[in-house]
Protein backbone atom coordinates (compact mmCIF):
# COMPACT_ATOMS: atom_id res chain seq x y z
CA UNK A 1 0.00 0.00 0.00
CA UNK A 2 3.37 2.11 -0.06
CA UNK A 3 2.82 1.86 3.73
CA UNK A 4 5.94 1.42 6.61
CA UNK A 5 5.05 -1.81 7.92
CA UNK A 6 6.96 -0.87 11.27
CA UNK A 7 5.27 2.30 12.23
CA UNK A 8 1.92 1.66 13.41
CA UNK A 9 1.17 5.32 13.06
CA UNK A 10 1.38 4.83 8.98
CA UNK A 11 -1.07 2.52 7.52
CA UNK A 12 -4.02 2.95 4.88
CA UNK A 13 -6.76 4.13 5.88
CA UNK A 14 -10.27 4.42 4.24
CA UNK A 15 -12.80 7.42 5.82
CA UNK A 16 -16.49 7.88 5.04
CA UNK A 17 -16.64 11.84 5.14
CA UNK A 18 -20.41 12.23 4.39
CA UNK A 19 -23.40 9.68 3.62
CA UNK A 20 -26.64 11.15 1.43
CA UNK A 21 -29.37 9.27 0.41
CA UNK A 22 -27.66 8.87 -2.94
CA UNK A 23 -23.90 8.51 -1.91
CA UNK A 24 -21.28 7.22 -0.04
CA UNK A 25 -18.30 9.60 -0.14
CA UNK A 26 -14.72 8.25 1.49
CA UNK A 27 -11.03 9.36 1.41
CA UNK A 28 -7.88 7.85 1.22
CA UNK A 29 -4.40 9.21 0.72
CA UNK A 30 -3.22 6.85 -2.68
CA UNK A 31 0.15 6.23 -3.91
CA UNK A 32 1.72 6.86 -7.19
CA UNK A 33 1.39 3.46 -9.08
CA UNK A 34 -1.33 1.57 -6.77
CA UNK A 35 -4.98 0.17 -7.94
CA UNK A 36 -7.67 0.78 -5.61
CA UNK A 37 -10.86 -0.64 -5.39
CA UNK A 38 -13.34 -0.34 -2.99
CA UNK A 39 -15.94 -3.60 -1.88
CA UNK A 40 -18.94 -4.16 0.67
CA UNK A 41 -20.06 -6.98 2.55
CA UNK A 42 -23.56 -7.52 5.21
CA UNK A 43 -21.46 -9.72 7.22
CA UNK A 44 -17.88 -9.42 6.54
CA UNK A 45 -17.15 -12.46 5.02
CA UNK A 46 -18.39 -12.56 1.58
CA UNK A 47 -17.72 -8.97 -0.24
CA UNK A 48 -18.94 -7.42 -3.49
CA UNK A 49 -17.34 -4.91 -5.55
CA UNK A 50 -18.66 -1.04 -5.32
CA UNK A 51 -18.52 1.14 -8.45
CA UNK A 52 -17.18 4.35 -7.96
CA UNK A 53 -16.77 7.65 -9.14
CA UNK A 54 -13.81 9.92 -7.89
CA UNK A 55 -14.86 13.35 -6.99
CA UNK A 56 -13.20 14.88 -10.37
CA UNK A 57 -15.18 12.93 -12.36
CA UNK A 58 -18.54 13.97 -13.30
CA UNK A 59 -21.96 13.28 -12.25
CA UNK A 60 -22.81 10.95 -14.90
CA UNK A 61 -19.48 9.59 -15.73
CA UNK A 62 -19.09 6.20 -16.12
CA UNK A 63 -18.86 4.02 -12.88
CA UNK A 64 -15.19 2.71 -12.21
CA UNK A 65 -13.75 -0.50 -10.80
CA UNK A 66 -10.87 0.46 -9.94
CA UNK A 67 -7.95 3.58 -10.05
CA UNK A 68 -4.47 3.44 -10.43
CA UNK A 69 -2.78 6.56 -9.01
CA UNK A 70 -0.43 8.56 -10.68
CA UNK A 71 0.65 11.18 -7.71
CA UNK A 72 0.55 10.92 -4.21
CA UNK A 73 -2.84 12.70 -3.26
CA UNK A 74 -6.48 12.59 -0.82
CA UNK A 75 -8.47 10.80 -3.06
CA UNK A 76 -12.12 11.53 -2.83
CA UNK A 77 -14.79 8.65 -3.95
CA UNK A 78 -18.13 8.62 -4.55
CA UNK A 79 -20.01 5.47 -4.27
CA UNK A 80 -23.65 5.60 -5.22
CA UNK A 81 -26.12 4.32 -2.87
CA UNK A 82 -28.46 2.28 -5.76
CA UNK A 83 -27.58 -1.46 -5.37
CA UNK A 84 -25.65 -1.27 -2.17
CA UNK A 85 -27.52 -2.58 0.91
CA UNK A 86 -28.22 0.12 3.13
CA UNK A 87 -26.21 -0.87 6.43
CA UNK A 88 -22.81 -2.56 4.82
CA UNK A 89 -19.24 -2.78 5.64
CA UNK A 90 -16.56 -0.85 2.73
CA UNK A 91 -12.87 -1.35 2.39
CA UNK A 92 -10.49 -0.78 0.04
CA UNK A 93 -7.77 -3.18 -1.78
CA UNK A 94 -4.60 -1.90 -2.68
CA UNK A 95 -2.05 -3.81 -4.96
């Protein structure tokens, strides 16, 4: 995750900064060269991958999978509420 494995004070961390009836919105600081994608689960063992939209793209852009950075930067996501159950768990892979 372009982490230090030995500092406990630097891992990756995924936020949710504001829920709407239509959205999900979360932050995490990505890495030059990572993917990210984000997933949900009911009951934290079976998880399904969210669509996403980062906060530069536009309102009707085409849902992504996945985003590989290409700076170090606060990523902003949007995940749209239609099709994701209504109290689920998120997180984020990184490779």
């Amino acid at each position: 995750a372009g982490t230090y494995a030995f500092d406990r004070a630097d891992g990756f961390e995924l936020k949710v900064v504001q829920k709407t009836a239509e959205r999900m919105s979360m932050e995490f600081l990505a890495i030059p060269g990572r993917r990210y994608s984000v997933r949900y689960s009911t009951d934290l063992n079976g998880w399904t991958g969210a669509g996403f939209r980062l906060a530069t793209d536009g309102a009707n852009a085409p849902l992504r999978g996945d985003f590989v950075a290409t700076r170090t930067q606060l990523m902003r996501i949007h995940v749209p509420s239609e099709g994701v159950p209504e109290k689920a768990f998120f997180r984020a892979t990184v490779q």
